[in-house]
N, C-alpha and C. Protein backbone atom coordinates (compact mmCIF):
# COMPACT_ATOMS: atom_id res chain seq x y z
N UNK A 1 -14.47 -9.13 0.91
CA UNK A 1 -14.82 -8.62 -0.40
C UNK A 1 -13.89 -9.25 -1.44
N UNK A 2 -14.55 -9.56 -2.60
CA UNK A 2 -13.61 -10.27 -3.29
C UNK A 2 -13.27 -8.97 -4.84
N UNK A 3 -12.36 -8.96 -5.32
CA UNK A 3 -11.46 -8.70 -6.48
C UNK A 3 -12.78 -7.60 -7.29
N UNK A 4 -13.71 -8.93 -7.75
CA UNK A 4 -14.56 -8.25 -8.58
C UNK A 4 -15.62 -6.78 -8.11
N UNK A 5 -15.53 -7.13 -6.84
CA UNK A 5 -16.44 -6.26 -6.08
C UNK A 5 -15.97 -5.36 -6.23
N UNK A 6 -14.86 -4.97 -5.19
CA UNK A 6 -13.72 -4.43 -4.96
C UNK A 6 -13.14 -3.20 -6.38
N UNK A 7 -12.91 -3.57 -7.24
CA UNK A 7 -13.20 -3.02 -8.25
C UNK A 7 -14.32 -1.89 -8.84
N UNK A 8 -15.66 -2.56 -8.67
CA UNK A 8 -17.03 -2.13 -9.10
C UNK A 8 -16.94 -1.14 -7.94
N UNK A 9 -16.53 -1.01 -7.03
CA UNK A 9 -17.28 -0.05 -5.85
C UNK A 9 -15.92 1.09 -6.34
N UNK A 10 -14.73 0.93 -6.45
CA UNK A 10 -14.08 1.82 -6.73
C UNK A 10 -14.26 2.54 -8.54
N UNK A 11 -15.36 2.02 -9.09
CA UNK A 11 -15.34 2.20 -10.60
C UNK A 11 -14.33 1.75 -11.52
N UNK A 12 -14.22 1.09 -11.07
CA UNK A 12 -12.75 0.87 -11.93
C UNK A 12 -13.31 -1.25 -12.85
N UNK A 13 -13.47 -0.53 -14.28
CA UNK A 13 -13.75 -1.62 -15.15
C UNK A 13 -12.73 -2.40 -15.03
N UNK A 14 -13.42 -4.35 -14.33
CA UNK A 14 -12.54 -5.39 -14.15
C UNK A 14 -11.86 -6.19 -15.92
N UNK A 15 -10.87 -6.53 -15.52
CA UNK A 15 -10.47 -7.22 -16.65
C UNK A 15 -9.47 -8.12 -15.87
N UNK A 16 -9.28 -9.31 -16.80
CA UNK A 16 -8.27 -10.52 -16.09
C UNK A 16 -7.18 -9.50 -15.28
N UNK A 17 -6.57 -9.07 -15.85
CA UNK A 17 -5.13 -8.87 -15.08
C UNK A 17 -5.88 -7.76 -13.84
N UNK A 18 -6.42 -6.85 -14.08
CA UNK A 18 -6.44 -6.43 -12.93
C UNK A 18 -7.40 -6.58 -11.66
N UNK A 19 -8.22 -7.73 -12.15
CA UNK A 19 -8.86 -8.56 -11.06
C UNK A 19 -7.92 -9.30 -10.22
N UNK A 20 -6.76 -9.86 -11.01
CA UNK A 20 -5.56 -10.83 -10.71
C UNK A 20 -4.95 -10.16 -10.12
N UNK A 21 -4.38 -8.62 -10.51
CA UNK A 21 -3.92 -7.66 -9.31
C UNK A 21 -4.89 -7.50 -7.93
N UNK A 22 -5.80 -6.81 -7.93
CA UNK A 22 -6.80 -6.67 -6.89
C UNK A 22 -6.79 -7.57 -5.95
N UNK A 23 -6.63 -8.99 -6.64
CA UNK A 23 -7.03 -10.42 -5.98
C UNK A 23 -5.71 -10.27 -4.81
N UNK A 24 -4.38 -10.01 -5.94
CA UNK A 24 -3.11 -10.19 -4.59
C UNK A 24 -3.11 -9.40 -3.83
N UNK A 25 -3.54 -8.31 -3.99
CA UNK A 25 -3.34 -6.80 -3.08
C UNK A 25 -4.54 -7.48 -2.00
N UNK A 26 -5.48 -8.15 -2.43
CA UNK A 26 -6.35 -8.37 -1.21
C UNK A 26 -6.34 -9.39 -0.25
N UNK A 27 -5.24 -10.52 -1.02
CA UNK A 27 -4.62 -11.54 -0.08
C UNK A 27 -3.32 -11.47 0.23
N UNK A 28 -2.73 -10.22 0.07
CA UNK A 28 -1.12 -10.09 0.88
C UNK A 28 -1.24 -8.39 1.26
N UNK A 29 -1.40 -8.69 2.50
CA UNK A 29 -1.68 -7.00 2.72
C UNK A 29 -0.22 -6.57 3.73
N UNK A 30 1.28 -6.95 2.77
CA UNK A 30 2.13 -6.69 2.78
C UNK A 30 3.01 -5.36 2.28
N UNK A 31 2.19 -4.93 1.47
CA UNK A 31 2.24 -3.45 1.02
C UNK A 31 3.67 -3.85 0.39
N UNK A 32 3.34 -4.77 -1.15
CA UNK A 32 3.89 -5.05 -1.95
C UNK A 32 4.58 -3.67 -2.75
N UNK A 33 5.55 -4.28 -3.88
CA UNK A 33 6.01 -3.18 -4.50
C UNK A 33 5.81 -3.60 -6.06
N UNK A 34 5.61 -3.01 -7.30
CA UNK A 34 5.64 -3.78 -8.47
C UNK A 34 5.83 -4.71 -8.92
N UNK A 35 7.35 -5.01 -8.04
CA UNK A 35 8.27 -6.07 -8.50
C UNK A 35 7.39 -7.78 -8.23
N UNK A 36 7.05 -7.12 -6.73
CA UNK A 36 6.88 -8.45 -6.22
C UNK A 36 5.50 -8.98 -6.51
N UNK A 37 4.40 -7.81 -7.25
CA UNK A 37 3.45 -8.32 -7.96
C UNK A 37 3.90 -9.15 -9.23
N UNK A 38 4.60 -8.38 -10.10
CA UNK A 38 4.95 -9.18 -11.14
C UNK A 38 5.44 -10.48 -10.75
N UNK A 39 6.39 -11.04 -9.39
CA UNK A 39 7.33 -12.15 -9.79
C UNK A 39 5.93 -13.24 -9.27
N UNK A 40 4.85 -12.36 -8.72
CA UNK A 40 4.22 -13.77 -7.97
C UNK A 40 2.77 -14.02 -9.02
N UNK A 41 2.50 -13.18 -9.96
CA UNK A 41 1.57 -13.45 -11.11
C UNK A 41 2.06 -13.57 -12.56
N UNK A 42 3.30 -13.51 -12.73
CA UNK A 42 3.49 -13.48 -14.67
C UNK A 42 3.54 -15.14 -14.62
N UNK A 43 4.03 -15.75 -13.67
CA UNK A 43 3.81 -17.10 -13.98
C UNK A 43 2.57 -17.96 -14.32
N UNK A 44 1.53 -17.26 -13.74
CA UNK A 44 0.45 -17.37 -13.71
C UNK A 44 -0.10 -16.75 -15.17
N UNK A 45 0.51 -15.45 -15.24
CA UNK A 45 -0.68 -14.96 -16.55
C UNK A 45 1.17 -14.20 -17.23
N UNK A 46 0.94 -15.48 -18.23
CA UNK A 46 2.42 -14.99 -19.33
C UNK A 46 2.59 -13.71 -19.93
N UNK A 47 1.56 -12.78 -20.23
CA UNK A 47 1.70 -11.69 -21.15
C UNK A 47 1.68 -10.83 -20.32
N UNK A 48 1.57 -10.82 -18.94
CA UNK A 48 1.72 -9.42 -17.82
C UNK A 48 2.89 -9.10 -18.02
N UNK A 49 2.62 -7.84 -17.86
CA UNK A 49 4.28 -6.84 -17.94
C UNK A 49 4.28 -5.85 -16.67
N UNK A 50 5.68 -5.43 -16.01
CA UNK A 50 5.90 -4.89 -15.48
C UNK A 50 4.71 -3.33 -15.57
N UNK A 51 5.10 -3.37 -16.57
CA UNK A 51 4.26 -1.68 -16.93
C UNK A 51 3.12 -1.88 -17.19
N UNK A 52 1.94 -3.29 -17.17
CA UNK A 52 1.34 -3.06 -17.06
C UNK A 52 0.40 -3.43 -15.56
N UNK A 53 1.50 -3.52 -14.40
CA UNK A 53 1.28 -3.94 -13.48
C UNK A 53 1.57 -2.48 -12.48
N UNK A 54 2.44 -1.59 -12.96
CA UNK A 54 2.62 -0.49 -12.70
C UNK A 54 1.10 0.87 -13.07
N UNK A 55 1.18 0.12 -14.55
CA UNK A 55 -0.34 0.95 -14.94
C UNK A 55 -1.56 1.05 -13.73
N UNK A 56 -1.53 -0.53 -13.96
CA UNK A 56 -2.70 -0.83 -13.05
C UNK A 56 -2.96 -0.50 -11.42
N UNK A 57 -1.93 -0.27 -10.96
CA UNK A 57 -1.50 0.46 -9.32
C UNK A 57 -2.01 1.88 -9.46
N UNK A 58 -1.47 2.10 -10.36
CA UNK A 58 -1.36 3.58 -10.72
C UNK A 58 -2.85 4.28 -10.90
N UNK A 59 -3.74 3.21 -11.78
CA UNK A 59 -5.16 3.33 -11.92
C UNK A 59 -6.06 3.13 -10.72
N UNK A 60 -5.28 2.45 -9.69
CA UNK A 60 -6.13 1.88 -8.54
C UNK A 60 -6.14 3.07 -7.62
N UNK A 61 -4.59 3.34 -7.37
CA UNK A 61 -4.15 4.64 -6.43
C UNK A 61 -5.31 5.77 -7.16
N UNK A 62 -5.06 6.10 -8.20
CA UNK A 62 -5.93 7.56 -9.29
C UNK A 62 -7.41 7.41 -8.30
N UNK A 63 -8.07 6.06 -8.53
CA UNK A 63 -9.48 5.84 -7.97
C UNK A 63 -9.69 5.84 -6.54
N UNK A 64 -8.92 5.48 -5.79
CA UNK A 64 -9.14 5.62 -4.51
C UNK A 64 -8.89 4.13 -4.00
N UNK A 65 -8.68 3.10 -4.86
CA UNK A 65 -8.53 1.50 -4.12
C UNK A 65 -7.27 1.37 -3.71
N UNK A 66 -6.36 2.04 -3.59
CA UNK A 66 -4.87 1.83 -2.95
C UNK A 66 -4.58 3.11 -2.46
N UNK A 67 -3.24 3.09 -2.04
CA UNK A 67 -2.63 4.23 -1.06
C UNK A 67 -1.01 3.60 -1.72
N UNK A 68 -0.32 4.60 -2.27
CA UNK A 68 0.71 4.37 -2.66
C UNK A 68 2.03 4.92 -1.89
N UNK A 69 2.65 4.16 -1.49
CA UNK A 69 3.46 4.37 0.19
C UNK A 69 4.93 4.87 -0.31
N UNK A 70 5.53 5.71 -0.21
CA UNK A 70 6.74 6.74 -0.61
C UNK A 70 7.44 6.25 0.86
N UNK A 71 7.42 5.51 1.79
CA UNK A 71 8.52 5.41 3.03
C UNK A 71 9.68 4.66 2.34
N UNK A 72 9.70 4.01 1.54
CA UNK A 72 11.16 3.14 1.17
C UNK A 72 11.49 4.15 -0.34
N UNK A 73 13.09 4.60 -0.01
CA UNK A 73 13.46 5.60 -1.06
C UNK A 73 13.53 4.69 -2.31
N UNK A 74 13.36 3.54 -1.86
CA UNK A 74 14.05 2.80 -3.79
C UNK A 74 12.68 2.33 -4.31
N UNK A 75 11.52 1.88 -3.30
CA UNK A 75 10.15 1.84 -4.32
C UNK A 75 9.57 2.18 -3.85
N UNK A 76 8.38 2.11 -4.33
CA UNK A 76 6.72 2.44 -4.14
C UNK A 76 6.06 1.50 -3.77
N UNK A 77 5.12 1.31 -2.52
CA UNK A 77 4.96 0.22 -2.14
C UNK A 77 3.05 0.55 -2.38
N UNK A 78 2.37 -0.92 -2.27
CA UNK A 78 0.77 -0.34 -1.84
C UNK A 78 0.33 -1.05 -1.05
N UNK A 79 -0.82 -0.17 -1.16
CA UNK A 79 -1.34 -0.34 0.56
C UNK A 79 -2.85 -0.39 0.21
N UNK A 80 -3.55 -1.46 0.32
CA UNK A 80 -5.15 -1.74 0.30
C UNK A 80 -5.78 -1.52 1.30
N UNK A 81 -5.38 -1.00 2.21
CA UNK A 81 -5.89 -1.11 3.73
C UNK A 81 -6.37 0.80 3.70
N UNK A 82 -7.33 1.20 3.70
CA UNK A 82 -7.36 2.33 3.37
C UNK A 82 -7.88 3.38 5.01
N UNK A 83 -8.35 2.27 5.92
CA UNK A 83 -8.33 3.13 6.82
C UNK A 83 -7.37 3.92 8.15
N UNK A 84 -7.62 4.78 8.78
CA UNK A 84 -6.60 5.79 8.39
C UNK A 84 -5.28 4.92 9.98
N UNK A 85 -4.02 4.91 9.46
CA UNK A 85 -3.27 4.44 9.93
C UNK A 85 -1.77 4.56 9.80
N UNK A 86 -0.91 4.43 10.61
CA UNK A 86 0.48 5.05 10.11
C UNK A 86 1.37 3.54 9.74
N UNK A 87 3.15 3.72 9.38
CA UNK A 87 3.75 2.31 8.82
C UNK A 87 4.82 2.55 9.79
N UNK A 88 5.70 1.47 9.92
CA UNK A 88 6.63 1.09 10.31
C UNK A 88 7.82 0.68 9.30
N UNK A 89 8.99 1.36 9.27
CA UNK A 89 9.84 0.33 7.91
C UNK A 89 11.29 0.25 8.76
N UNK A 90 11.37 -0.94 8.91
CA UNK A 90 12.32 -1.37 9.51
C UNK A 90 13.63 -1.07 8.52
N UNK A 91 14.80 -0.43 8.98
CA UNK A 91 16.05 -0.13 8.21
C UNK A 91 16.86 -1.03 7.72
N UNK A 92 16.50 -1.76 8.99
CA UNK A 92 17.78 -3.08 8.24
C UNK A 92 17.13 -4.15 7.46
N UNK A 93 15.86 -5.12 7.80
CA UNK A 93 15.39 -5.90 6.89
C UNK A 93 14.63 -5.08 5.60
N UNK A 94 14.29 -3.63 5.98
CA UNK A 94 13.00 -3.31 4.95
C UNK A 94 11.73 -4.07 4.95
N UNK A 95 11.32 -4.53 6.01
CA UNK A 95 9.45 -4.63 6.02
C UNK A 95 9.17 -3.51 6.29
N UNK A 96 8.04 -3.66 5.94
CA UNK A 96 6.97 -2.64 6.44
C UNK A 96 5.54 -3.12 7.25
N UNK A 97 5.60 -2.49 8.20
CA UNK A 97 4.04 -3.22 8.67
C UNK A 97 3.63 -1.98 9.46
N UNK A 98 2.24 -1.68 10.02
CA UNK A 98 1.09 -1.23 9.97
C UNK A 98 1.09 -0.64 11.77
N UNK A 99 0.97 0.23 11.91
CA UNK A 99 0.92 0.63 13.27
C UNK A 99 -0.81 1.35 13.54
N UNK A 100 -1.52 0.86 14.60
CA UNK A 100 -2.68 2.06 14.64
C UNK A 100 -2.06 3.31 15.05
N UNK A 101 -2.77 4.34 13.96
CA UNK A 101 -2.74 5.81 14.60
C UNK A 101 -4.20 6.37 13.91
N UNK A 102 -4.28 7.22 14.63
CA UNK A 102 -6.00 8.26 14.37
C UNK A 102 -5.50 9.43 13.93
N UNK A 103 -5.60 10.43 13.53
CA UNK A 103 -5.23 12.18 13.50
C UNK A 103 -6.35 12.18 14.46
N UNK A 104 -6.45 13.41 15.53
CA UNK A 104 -7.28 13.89 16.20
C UNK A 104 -8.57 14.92 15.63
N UNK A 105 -9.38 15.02 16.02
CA UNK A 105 -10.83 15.69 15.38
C UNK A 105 -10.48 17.01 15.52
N UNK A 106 -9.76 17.30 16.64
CA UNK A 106 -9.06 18.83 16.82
C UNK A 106 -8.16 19.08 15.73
N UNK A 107 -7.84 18.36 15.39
CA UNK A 107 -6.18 18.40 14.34
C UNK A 107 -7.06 18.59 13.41
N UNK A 108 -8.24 17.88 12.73
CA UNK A 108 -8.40 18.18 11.54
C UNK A 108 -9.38 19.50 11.17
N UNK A 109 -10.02 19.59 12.79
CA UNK A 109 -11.00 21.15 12.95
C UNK A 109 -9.54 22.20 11.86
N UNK A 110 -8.35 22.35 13.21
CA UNK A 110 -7.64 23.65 12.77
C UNK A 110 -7.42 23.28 11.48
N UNK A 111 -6.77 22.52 10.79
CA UNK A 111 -6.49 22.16 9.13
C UNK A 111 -7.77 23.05 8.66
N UNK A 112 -8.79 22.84 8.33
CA UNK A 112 -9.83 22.96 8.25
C UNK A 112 -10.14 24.79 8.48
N UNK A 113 -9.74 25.29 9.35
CA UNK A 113 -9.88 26.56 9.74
C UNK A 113 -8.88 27.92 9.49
N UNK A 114 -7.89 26.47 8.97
CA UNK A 114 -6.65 27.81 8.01
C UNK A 114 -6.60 27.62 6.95
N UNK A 115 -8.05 26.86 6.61
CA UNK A 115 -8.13 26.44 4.70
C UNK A 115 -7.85 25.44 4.37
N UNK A 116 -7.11 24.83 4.74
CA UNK A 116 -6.62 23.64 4.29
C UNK A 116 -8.02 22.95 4.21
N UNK A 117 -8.02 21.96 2.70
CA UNK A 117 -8.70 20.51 2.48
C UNK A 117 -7.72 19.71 2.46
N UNK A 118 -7.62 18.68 3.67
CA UNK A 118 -6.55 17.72 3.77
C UNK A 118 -7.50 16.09 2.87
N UNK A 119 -6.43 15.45 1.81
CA UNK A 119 -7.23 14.61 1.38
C UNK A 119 -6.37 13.37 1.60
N UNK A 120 -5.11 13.43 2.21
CA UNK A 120 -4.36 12.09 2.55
C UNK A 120 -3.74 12.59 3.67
N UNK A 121 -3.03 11.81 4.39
CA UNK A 121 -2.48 11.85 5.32
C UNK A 121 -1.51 10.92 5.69
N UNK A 122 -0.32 10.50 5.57
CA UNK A 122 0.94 9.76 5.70
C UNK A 122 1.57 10.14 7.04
N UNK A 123 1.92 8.95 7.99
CA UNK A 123 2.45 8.83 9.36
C UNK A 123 3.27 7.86 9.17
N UNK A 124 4.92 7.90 9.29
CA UNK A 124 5.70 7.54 8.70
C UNK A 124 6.82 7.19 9.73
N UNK A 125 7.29 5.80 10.36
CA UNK A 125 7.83 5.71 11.05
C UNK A 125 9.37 4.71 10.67
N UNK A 126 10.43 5.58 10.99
CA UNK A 126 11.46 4.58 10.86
C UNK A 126 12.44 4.20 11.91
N UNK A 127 13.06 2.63 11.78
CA UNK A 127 13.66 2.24 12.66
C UNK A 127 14.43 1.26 12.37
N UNK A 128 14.32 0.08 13.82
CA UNK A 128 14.45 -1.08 13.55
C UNK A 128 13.70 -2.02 14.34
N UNK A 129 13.37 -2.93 13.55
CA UNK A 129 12.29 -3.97 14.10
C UNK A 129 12.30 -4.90 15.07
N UNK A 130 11.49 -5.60 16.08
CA UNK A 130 11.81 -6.07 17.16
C UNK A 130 12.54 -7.57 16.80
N UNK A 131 12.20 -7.99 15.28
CA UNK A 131 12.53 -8.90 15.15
C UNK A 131 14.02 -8.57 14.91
N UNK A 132 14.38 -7.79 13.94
CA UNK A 132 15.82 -7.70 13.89
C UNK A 132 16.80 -7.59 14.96
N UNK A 133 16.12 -6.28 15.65
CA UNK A 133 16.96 -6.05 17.35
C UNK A 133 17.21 -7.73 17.70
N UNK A 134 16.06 -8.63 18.14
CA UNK A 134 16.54 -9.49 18.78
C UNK A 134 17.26 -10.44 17.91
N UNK A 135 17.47 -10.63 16.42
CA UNK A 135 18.54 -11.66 16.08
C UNK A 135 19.83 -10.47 16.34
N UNK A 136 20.39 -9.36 16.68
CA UNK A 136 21.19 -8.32 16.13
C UNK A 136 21.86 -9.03 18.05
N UNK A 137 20.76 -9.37 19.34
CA UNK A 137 20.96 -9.23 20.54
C UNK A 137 21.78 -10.45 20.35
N UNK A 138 21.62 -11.59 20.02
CA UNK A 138 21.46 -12.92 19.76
C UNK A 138 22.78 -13.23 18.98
N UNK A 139 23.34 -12.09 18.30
CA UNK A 139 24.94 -12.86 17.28
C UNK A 139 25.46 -12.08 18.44
């Protein structure tokens, strides 16, 4: 799916910059943070601003085209990948990457039966990564 689509199905009216957002979120499914949208598009498009790259997350998350990830205490990361799955954030480098998990149909019956309407769900894993362990085995 490309940018423009992507957009239209979430309602969300395209315009340069946030097609240009959409576009990176849909070719780095790194579960970027503001920053690193801005440093890899203002070169590209001179009048982007932080805040309005923040706006635009912010508008995407509101609609339903992102998932805005609270595991790293110093940012906010996103996440285009919307089906349902838990993260990994490694302590010492800080990646983040993508683990399968399901909630169970039982799990969401009882939610469901003590009232609860569950509308997100965050599975949140911290550690350290296999890559780090083995340079950490290695000095």
């Amino acid at each position: 799916m490309n940018a423009f689509d992507r957009l239209l199905e979430f309602k969300i009216k395209p315009s340069v910059q946030r097609m240009a957002i959409m576009d990176y979120l849909l070719k780095n499914c790194n579960h970027p943070t503001v920053e690193d949208i801005y440093k890899a598009l203002s070169p590209f498009i001179p009048t982007l601003s932080k805040t309005t790259v923040y706006n635009t997350l912010k508008l995407f998350a509101e609609q339903g085209a992102v998932t805005i990830l609270t595991i790293d205490d110093k940012n906010a990361c996103f996440d285009i990948k919307m089906t349902p799955h838990a993260h990994f954030l490694c302590k010492k480098c800080g990646s983040i990457s993508d683990l399968p998990h399901e909630m169970s149909s039982k799990d969401m019956n009882t939610l469901k039966e003590m009232g609860h309407n569950v509308t997100e769900i965050h599975y949140y894993y911290k550690g350290i990564c296999k890559k780090c362990l083995k340079t950490s085995q290695n000095d």
